[in-house]
PDB file of N, CA and C in Angstrom:
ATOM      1  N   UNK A   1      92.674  67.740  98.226  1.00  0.00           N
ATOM      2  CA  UNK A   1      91.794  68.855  97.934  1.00  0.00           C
ATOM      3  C   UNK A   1      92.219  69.526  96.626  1.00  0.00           C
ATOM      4  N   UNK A   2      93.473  69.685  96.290  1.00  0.00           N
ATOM      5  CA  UNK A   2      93.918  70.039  95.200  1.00  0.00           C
ATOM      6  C   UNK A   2      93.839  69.286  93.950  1.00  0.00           C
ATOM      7  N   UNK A   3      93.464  68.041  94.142  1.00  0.00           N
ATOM      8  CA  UNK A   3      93.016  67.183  92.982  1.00  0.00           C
ATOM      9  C   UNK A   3      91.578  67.444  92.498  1.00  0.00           C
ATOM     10  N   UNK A   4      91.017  67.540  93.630  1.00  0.00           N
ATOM     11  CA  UNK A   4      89.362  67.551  93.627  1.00  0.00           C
ATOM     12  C   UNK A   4      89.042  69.026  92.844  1.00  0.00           C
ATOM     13  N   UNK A   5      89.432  69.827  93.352  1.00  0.00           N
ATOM     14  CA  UNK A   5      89.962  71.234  93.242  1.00  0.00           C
ATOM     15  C   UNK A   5      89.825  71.105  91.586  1.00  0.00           C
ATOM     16  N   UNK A   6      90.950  70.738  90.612  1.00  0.00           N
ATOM     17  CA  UNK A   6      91.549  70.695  89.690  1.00  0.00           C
ATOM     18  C   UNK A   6      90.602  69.820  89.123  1.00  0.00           C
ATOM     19  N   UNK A   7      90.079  68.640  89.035  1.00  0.00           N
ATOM     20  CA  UNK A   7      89.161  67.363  88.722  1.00  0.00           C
ATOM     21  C   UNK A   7      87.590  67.933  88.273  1.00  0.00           C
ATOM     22  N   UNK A   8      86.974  68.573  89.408  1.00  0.00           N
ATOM     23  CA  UNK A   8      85.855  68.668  89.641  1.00  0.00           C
ATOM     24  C   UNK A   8      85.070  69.744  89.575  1.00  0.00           C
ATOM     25  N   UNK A   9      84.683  70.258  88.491  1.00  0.00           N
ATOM     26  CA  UNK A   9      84.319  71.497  88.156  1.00  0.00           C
ATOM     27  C   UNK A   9      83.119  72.176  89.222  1.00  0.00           C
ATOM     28  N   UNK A  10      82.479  71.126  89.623  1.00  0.00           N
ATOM     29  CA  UNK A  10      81.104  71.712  90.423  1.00  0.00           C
ATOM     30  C   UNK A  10      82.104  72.286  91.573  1.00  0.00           C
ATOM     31  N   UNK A  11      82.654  70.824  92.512  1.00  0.00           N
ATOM     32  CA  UNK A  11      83.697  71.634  93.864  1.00  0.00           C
ATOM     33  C   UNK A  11      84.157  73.027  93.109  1.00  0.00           C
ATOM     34  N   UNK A  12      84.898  73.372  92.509  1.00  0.00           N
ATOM     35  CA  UNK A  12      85.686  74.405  91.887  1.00  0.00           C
ATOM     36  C   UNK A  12      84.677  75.583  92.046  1.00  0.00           C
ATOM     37  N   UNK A  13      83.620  75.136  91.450  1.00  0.00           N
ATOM     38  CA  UNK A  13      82.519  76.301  91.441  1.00  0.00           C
ATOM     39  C   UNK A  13      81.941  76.992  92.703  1.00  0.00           C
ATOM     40  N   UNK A  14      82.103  76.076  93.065  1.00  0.00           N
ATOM     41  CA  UNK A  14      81.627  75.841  94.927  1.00  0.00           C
ATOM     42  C   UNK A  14      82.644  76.670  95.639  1.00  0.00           C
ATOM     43  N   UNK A  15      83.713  76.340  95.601  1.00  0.00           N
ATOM     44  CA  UNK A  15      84.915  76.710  96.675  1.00  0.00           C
ATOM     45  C   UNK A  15      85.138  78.317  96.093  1.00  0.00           C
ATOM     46  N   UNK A  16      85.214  78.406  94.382  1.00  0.00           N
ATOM     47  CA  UNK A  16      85.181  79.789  94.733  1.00  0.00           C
ATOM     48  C   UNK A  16      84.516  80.959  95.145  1.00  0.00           C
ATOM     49  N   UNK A  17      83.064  80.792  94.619  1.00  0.00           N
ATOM     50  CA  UNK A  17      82.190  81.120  95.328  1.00  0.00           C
ATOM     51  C   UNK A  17      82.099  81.468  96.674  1.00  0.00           C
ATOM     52  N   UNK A  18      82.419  80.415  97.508  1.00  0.00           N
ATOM     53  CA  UNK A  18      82.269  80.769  99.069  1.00  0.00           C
ATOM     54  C   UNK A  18      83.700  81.652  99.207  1.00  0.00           C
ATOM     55  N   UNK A  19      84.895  81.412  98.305  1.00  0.00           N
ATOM     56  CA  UNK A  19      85.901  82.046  98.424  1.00  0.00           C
ATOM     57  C   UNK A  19      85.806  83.786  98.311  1.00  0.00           C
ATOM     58  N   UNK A  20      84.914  83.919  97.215  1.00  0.00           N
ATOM     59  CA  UNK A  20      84.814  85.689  96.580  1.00  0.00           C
ATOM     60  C   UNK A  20      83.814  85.754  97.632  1.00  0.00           C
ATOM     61  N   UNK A  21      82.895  85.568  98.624  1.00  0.00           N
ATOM     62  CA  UNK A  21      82.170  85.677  99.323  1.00  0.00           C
ATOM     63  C   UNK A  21      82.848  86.219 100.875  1.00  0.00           C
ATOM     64  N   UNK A  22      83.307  85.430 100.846  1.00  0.00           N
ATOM     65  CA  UNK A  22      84.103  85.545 102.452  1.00  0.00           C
ATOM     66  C   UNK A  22      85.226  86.890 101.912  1.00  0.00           C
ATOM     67  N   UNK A  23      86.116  87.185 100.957  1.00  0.00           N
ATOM     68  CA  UNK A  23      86.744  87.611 100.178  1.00  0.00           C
ATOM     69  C   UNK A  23      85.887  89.550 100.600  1.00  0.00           C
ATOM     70  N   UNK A  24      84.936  89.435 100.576  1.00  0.00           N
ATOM     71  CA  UNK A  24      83.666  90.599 100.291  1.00  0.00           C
ATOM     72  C   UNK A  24      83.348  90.558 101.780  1.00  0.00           C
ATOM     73  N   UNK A  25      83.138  90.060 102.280  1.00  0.00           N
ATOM     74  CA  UNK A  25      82.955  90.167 103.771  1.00  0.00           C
ATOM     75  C   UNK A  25      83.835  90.442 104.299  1.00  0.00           C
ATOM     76  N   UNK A  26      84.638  89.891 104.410  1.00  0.00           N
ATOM     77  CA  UNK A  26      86.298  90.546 105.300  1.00  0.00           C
ATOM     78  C   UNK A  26      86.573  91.706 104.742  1.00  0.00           C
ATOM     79  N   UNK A  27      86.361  92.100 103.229  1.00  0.00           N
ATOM     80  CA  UNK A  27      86.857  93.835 103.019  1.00  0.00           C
ATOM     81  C   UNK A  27      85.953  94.319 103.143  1.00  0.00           C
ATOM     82  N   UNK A  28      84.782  94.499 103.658  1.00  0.00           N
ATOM     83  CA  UNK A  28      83.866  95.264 104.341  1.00  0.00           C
ATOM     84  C   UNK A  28      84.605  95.280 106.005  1.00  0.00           C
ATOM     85  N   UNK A  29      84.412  94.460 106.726  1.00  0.00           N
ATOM     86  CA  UNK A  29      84.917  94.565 107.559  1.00  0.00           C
ATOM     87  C   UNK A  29      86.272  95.400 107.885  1.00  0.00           C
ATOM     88  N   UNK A  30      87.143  95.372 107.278  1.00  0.00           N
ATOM     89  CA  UNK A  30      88.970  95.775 106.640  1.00  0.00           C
ATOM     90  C   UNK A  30      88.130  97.069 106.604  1.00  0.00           C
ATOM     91  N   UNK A  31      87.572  97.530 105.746  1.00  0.00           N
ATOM     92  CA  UNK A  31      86.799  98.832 105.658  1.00  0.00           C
ATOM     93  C   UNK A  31      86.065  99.768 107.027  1.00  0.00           C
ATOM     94  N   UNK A  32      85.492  98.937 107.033  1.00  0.00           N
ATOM     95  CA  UNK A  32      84.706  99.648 108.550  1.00  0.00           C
ATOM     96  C   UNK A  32      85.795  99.890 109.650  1.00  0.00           C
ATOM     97  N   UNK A  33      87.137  99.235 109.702  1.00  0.00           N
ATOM     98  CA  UNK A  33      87.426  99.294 110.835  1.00  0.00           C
ATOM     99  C   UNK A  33      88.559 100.645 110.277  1.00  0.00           C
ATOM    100  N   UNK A  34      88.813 101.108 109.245  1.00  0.00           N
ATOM    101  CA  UNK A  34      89.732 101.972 109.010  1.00  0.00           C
ATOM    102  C   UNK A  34      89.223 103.346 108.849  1.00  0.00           C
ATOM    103  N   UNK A  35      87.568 103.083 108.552  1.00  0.00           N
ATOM    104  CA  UNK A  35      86.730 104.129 108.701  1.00  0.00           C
ATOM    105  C   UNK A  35      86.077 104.927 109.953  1.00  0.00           C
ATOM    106  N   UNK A  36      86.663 103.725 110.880  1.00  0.00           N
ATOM    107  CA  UNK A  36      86.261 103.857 112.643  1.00  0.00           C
ATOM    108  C   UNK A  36      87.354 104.579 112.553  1.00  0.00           C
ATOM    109  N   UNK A  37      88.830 104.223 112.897  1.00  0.00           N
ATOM    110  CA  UNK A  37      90.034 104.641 112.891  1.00  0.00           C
ATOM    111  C   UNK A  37      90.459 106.164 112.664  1.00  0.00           C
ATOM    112  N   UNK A  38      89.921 106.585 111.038  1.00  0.00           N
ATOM    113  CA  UNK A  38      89.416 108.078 111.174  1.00  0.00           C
ATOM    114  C   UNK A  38      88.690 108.566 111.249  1.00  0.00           C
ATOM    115  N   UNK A  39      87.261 108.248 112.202  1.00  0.00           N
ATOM    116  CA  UNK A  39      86.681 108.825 112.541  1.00  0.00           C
ATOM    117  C   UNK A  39      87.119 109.990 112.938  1.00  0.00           C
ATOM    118  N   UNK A  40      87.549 109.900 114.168  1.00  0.00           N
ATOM    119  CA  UNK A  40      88.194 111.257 115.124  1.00  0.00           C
ATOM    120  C   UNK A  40      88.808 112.439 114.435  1.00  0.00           C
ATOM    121  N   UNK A  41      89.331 112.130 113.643  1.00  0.00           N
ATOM    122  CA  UNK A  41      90.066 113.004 112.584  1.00  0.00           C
ATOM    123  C   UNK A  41      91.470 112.976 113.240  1.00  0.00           C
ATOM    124  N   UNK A  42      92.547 113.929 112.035  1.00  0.00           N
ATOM    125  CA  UNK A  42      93.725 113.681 112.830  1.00  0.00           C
ATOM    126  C   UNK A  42      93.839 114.985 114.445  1.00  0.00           C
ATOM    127  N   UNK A  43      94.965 113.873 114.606  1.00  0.00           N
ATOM    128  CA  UNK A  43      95.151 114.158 116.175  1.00  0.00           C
ATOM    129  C   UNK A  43      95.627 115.594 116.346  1.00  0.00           C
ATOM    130  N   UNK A  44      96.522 115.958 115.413  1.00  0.00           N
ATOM    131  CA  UNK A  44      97.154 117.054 115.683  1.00  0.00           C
ATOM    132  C   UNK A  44      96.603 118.891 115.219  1.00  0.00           C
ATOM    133  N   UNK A  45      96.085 118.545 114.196  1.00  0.00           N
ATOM    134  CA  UNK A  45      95.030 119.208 113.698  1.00  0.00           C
ATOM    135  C   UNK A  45      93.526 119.418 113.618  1.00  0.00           C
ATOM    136  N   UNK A  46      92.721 119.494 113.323  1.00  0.00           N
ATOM    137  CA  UNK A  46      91.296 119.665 112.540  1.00  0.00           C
ATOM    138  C   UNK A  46      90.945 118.939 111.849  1.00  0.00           C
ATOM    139  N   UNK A  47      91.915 118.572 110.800  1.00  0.00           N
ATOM    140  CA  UNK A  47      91.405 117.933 109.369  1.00  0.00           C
ATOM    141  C   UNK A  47      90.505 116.440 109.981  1.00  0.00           C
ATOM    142  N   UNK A  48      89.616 116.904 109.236  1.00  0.00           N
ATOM    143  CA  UNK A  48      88.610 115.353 109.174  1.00  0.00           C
ATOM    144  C   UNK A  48      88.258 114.674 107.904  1.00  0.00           C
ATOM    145  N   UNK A  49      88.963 115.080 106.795  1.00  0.00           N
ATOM    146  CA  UNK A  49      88.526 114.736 105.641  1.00  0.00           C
ATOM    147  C   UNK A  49      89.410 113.031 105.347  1.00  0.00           C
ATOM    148  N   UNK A  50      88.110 112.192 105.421  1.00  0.00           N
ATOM    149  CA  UNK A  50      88.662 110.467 104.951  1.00  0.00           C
ATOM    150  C   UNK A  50      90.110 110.398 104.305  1.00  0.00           C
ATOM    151  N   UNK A  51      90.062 110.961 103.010  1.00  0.00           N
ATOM    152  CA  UNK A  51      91.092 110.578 102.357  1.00  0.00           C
ATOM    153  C   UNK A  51      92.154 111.625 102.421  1.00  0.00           C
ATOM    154  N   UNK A  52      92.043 112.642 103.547  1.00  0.00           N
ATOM    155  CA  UNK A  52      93.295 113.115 103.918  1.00  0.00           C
ATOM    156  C   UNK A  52      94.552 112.507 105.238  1.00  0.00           C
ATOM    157  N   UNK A  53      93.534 111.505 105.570  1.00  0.00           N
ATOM    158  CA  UNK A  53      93.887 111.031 106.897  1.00  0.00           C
ATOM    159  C   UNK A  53      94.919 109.810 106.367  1.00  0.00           C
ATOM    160  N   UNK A  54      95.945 109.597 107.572  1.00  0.00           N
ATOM    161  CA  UNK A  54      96.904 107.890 107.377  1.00  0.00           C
ATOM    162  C   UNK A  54      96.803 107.597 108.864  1.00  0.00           C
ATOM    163  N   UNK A  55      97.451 106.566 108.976  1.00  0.00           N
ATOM    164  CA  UNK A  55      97.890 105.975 110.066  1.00  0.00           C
ATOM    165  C   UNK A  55      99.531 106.130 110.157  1.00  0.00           C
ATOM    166  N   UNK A  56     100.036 106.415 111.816  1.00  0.00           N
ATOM    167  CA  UNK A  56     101.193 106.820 111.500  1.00  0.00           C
ATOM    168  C   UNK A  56     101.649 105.449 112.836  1.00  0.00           C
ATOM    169  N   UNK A  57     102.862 104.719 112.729  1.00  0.00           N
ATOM    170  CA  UNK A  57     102.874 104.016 113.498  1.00  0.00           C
ATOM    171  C   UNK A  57     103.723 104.730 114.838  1.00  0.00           C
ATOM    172  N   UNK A  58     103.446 104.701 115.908  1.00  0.00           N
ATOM    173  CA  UNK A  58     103.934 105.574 117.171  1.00  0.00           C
ATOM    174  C   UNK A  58     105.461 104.798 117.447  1.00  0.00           C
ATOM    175  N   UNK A  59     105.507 103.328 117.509  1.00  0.00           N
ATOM    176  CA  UNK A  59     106.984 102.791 117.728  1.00  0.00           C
ATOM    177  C   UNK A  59     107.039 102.159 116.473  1.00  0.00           C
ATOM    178  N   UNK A  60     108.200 102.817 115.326  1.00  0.00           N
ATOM    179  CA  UNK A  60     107.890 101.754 114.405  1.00  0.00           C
ATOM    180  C   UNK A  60     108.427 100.243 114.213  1.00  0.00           C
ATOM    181  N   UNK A  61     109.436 100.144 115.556  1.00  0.00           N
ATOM    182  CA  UNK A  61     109.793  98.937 115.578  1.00  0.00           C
ATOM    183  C   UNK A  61     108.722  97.801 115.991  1.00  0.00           C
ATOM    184  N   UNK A  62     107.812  98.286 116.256  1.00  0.00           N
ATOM    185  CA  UNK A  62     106.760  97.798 116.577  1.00  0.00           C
ATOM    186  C   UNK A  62     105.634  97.059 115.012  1.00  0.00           C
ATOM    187  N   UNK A  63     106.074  97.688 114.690  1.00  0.00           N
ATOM    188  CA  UNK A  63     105.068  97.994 112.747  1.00  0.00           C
ATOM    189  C   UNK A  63     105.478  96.290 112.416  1.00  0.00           C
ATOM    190  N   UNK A  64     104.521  95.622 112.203  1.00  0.00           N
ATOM    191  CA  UNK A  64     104.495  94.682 111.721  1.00  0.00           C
ATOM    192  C   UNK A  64     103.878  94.391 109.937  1.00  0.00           C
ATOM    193  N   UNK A  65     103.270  95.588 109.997  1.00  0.00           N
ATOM    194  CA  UNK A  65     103.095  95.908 108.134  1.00  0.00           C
ATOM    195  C   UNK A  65     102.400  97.036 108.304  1.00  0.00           C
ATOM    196  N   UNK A  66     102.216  97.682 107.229  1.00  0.00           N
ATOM    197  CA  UNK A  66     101.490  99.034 106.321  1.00  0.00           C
ATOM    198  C   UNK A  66     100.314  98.921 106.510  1.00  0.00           C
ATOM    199  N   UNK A  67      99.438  99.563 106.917  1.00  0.00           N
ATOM    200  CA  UNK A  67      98.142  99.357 107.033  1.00  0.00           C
ATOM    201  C   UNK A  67      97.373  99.474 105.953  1.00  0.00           C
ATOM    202  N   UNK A  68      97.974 100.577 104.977  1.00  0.00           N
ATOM    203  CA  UNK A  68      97.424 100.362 103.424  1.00  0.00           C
ATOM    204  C   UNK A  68      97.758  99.004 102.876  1.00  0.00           C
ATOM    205  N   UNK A  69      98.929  98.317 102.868  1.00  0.00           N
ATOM    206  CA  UNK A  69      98.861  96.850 102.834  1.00  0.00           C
ATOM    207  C   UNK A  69      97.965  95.867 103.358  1.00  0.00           C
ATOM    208  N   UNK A  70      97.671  95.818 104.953  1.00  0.00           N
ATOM    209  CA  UNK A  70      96.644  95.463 105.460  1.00  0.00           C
ATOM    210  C   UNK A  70      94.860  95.186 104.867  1.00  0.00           C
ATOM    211  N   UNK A  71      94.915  96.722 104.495  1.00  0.00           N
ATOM    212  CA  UNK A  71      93.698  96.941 104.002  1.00  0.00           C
ATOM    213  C   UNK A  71      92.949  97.001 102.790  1.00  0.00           C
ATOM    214  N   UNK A  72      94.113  96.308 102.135  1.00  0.00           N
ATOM    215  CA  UNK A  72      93.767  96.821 100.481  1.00  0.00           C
ATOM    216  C   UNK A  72      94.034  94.783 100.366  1.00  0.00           C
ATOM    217  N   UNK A  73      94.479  94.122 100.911  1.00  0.00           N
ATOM    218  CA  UNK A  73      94.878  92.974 100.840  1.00  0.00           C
ATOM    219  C   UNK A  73      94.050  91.895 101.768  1.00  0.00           C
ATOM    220  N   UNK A  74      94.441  90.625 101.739  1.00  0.00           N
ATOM    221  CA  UNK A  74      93.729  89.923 102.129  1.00  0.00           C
ATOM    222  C   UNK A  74      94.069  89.716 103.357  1.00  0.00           C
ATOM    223  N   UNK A  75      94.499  90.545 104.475  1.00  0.00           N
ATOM    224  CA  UNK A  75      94.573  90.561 105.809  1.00  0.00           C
ATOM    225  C   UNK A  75      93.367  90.478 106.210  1.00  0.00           C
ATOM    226  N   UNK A  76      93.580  89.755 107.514  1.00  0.00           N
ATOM    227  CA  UNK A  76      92.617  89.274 108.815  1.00  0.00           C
ATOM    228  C   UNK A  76      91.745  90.488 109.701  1.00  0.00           C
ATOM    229  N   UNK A  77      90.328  91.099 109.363  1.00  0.00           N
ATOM    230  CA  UNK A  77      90.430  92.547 110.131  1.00  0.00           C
ATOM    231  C   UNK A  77      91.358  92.108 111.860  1.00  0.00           C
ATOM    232  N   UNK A  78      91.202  90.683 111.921  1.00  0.00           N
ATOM    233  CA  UNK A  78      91.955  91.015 113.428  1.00  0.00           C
ATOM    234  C   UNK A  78      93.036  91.061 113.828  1.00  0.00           C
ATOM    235  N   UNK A  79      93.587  90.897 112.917  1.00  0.00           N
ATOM    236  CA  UNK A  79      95.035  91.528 112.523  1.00  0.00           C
ATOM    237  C   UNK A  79      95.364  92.793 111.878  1.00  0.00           C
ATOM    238  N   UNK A  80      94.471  93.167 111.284  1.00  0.00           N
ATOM    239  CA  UNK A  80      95.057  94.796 111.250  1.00  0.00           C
ATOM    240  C   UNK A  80      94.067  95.762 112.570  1.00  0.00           C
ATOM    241  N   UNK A  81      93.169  94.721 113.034  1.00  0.00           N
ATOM    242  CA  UNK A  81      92.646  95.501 114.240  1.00  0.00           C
ATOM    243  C   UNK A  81      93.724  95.945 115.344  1.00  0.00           C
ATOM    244  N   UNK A  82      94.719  94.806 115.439  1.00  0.00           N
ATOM    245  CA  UNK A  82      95.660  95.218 116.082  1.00  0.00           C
ATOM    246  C   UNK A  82      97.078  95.801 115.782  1.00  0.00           C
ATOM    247  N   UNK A  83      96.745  95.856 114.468  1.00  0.00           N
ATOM    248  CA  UNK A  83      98.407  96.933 114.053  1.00  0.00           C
ATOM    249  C   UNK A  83      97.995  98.349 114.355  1.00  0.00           C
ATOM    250  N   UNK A  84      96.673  98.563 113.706  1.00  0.00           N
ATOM    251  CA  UNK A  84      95.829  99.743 113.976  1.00  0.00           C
ATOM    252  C   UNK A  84      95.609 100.183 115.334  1.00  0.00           C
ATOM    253  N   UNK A  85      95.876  99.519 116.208  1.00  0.00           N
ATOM    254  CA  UNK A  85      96.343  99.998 117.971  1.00  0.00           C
ATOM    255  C   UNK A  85      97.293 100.563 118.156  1.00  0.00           C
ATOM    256  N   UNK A  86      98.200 100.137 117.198  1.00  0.00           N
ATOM    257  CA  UNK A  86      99.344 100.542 117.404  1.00  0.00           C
ATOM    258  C   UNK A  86      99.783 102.126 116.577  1.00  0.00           C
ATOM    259  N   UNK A  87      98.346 102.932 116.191  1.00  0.00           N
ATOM    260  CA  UNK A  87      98.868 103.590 114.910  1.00  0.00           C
ATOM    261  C   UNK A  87      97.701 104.848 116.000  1.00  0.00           C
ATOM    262  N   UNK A  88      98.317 106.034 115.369  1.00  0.00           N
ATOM    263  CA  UNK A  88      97.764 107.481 115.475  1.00  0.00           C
ATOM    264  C   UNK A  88      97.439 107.661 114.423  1.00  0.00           C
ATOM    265  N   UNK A  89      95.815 108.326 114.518  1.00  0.00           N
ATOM    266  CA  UNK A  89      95.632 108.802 112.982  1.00  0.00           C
ATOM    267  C   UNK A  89      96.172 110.834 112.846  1.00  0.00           C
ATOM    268  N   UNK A  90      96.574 110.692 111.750  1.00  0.00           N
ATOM    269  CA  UNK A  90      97.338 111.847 111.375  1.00  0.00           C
ATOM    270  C   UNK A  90      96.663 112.232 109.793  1.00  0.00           C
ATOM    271  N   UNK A  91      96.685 113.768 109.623  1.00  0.00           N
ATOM    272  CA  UNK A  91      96.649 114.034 108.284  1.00  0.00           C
ATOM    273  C   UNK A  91      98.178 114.007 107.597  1.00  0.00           C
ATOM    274  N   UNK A  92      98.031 114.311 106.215  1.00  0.00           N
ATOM    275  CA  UNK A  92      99.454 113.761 105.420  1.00  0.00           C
ATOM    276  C   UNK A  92     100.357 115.054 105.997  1.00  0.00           C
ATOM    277  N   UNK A  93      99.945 116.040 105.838  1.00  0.00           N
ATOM    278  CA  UNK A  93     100.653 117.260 106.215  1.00  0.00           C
ATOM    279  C   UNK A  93     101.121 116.704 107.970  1.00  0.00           C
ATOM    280  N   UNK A  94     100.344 116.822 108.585  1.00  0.00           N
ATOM    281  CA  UNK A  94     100.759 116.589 110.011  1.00  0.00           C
ATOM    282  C   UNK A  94     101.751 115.412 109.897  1.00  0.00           C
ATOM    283  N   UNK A  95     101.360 113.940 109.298  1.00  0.00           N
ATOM    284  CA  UNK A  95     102.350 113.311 109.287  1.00  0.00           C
ATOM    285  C   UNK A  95     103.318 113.460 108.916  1.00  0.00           C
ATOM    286  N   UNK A  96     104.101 114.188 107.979  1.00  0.00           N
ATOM    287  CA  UNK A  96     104.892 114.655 107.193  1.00  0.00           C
ATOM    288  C   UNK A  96     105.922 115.653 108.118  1.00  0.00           C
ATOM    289  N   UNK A  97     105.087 116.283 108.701  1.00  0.00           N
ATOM    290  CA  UNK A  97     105.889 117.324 109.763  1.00  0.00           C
ATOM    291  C   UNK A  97     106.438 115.869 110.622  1.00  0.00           C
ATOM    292  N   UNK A  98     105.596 115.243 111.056  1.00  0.00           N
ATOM    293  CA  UNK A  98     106.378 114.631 112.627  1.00  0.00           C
ATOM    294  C   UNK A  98     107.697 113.630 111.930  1.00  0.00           C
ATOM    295  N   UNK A  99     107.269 113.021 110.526  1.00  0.00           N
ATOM    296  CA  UNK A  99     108.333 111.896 109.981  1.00  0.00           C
ATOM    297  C   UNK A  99     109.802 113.561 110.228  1.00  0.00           C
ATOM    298  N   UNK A 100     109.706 114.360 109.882  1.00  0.00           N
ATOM    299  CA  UNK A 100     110.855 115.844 109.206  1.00  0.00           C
ATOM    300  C   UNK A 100     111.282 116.369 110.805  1.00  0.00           C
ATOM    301  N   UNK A 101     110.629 115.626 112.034  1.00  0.00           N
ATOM    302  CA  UNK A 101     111.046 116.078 113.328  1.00  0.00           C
ATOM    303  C   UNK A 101     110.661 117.631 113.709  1.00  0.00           C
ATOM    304  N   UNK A 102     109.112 118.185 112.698  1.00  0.00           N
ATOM    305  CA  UNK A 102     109.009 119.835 112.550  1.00  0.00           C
ATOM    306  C   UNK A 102     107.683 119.474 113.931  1.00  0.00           C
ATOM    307  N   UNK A 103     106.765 118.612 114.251  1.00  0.00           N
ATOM    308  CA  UNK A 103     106.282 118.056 115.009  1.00  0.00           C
ATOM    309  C   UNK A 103     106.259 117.040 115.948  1.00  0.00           C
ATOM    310  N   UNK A 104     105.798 117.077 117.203  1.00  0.00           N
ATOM    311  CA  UNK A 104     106.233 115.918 118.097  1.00  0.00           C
ATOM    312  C   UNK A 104     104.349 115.545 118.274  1.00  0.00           C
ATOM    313  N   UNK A 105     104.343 114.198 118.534  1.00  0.00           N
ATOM    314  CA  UNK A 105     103.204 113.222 119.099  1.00  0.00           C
ATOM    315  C   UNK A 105     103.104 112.855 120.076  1.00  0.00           C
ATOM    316  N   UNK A 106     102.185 113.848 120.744  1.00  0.00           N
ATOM    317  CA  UNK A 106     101.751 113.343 121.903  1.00  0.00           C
ATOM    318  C   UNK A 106     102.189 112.032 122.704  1.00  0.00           C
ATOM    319  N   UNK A 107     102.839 111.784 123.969  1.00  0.00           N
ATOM    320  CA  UNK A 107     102.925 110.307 124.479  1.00  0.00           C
ATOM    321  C   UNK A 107     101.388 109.572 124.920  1.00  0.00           C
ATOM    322  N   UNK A 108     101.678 108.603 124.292  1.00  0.00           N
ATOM    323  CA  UNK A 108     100.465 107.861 125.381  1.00  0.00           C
ATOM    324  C   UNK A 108      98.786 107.711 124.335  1.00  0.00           C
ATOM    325  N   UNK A 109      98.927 108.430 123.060  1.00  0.00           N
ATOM    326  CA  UNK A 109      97.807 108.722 122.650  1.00  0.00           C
ATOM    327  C   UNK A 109      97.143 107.911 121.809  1.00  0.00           C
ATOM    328  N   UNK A 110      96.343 107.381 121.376  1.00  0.00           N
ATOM    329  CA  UNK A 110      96.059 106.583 120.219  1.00  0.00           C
ATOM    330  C   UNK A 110      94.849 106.800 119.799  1.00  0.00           C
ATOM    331  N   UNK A 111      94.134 106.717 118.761  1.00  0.00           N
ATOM    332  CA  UNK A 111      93.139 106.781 118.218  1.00  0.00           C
ATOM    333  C   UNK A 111      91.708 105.995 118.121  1.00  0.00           C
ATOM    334  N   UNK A 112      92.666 104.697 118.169  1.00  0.00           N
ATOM    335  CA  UNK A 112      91.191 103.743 118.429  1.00  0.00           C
ATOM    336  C   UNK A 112      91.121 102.710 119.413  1.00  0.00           C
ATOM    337  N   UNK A 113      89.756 103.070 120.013  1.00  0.00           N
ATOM    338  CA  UNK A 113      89.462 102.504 121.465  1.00  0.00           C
ATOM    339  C   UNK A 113      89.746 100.981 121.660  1.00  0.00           C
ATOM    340  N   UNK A 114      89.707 100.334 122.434  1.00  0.00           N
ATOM    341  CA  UNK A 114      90.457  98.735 122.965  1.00  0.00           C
ATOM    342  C   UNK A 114      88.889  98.149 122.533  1.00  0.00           C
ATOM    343  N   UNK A 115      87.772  98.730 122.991  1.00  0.00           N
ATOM    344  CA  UNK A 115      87.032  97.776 122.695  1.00  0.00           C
ATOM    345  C   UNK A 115      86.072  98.035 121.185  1.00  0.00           C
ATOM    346  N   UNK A 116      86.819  98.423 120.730  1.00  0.00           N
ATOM    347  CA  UNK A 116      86.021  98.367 119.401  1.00  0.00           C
ATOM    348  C   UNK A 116      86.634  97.539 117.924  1.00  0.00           C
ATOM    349  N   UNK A 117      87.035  96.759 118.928  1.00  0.00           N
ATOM    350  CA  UNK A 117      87.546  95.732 117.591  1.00  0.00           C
ATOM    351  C   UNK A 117      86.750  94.427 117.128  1.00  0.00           C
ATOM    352  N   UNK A 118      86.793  94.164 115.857  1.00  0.00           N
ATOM    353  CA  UNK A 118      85.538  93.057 115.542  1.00  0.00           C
ATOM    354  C   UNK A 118      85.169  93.323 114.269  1.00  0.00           C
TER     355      UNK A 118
END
């Protein structure tokens, strides 16, 4: 494939194409699901504003990557569907208190529902 790839300008044309395609579909998807995520707004506060919100991971031994990594990159939405289970949404201030131990997080709580992944 890597010959053909390299050889064959039409394949080449072809493969990337469907490549920047699928590429655009999965970060729509990557998108929607981080936009579900803060919906609710953060947990501890009020704030509902998009780009005040993060994801905070509840066990971080658990954290298998950054969700801004996740989402800005060519991750699987069904793979950050499920790191994102693992995450409370928080504003920066709220997060900031709980990383400084000035706030505690709720047990048991999470943000986005089991069946809304996809």
């Amino acid at each position: 494939m890597r010959r053909k790839f390299r050889d064959d300008p039409v394949f080449k044309a072809k493969h990337t194409k469907r490549v920047r395609a699928n590429d655009k579909r999965y970060g729509r998807k990557r998108a929607a699901l981080v936009k579900f995520f803060r919906s609710a707004g953060c947990l501890l506060c009020s704030e509902k504003e998009h780009c005040c919100l993060t994801a905070h991971h509840v066990k971080p031994a658990l954290k298998e990557f950054e969700i801004s990594n996740g989402s800005s990159g060519k991750m699987s939405p069904t793979r950050l569907a499920a790191e994102l289970k693992k995450c409370i949404c928080l504003c920066m201030n709220c997060h900031a208190k709980v990383h400084a131990k000035v706030l505690k997080v709720p047990r048991g709580t999470l943000s986005l529902p089991r069946s809304s992944t996809g």
